[in-house]
Protein backbone atom coordinates (compact mmCIF):
# COMPACT_ATOMS: atom_id res chain seq x y z
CA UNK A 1 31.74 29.71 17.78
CA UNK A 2 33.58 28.09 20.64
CA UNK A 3 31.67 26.27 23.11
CA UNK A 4 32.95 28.67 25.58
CA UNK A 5 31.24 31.37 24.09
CA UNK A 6 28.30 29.09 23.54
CA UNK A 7 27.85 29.11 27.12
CA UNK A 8 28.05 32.43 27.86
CA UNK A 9 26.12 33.52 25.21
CA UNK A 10 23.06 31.15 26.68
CA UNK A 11 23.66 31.77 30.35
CA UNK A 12 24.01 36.07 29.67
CA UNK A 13 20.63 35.60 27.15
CA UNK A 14 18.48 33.65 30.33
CA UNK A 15 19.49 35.40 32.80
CA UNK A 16 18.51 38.97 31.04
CA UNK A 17 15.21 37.11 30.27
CA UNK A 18 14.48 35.92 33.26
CA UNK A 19 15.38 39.58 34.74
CA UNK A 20 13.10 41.18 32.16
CA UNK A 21 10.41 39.36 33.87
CA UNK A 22 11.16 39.60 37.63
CA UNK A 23 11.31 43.54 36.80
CA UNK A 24 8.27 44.53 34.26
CA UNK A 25 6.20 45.26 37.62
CA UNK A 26 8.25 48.51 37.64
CA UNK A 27 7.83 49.27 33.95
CA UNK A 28 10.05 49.55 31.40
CA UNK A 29 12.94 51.11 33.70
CA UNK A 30 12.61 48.22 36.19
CA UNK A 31 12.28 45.29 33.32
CA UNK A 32 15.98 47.33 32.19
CA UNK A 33 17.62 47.39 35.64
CA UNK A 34 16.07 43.60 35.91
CA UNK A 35 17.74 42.50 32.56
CA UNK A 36 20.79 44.32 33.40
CA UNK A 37 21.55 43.12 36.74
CA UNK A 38 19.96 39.14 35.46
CA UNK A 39 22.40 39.34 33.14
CA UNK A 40 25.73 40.31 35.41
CA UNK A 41 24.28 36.81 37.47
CA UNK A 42 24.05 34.90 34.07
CA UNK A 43 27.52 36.36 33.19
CA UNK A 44 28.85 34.91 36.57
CA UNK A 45 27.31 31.92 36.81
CA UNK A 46 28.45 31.30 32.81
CA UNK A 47 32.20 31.90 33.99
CA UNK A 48 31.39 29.31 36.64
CA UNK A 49 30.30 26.57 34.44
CA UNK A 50 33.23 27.12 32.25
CA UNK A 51 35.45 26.80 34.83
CA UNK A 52 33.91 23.80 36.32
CA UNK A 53 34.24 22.35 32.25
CA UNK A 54 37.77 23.06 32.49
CA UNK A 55 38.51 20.98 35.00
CA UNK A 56 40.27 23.59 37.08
């Protein structure tokens, strides 16, 4: 495993957590739409820490 998808992998798995949390006041459809839409940030803020590795 490439540390590229190291770091995606970690930043998609947080951010899903982290929206699991932020969205279990709404039950189990708001912890989903919480972990769905804190993973889309952890996706984009993964692609920006790979490109900022790059040196691009």
């Amino acid at each position: 495993m490439s540390l590229r998808s190291l770091i995606l992998l970690v930043a998609i798995s947080i951010g899903g957590a982290i929206g699991w949390r932020c969205g279990s006041f709404g039950g189990i459809m708001g912890s989903y739409l919480g972990s769905v839409l804190g993973s889309a940030i952890g996706l984009y803020l993964g692609r920006k820490i790979q490109h900022n590795l790059d040196g691009d």
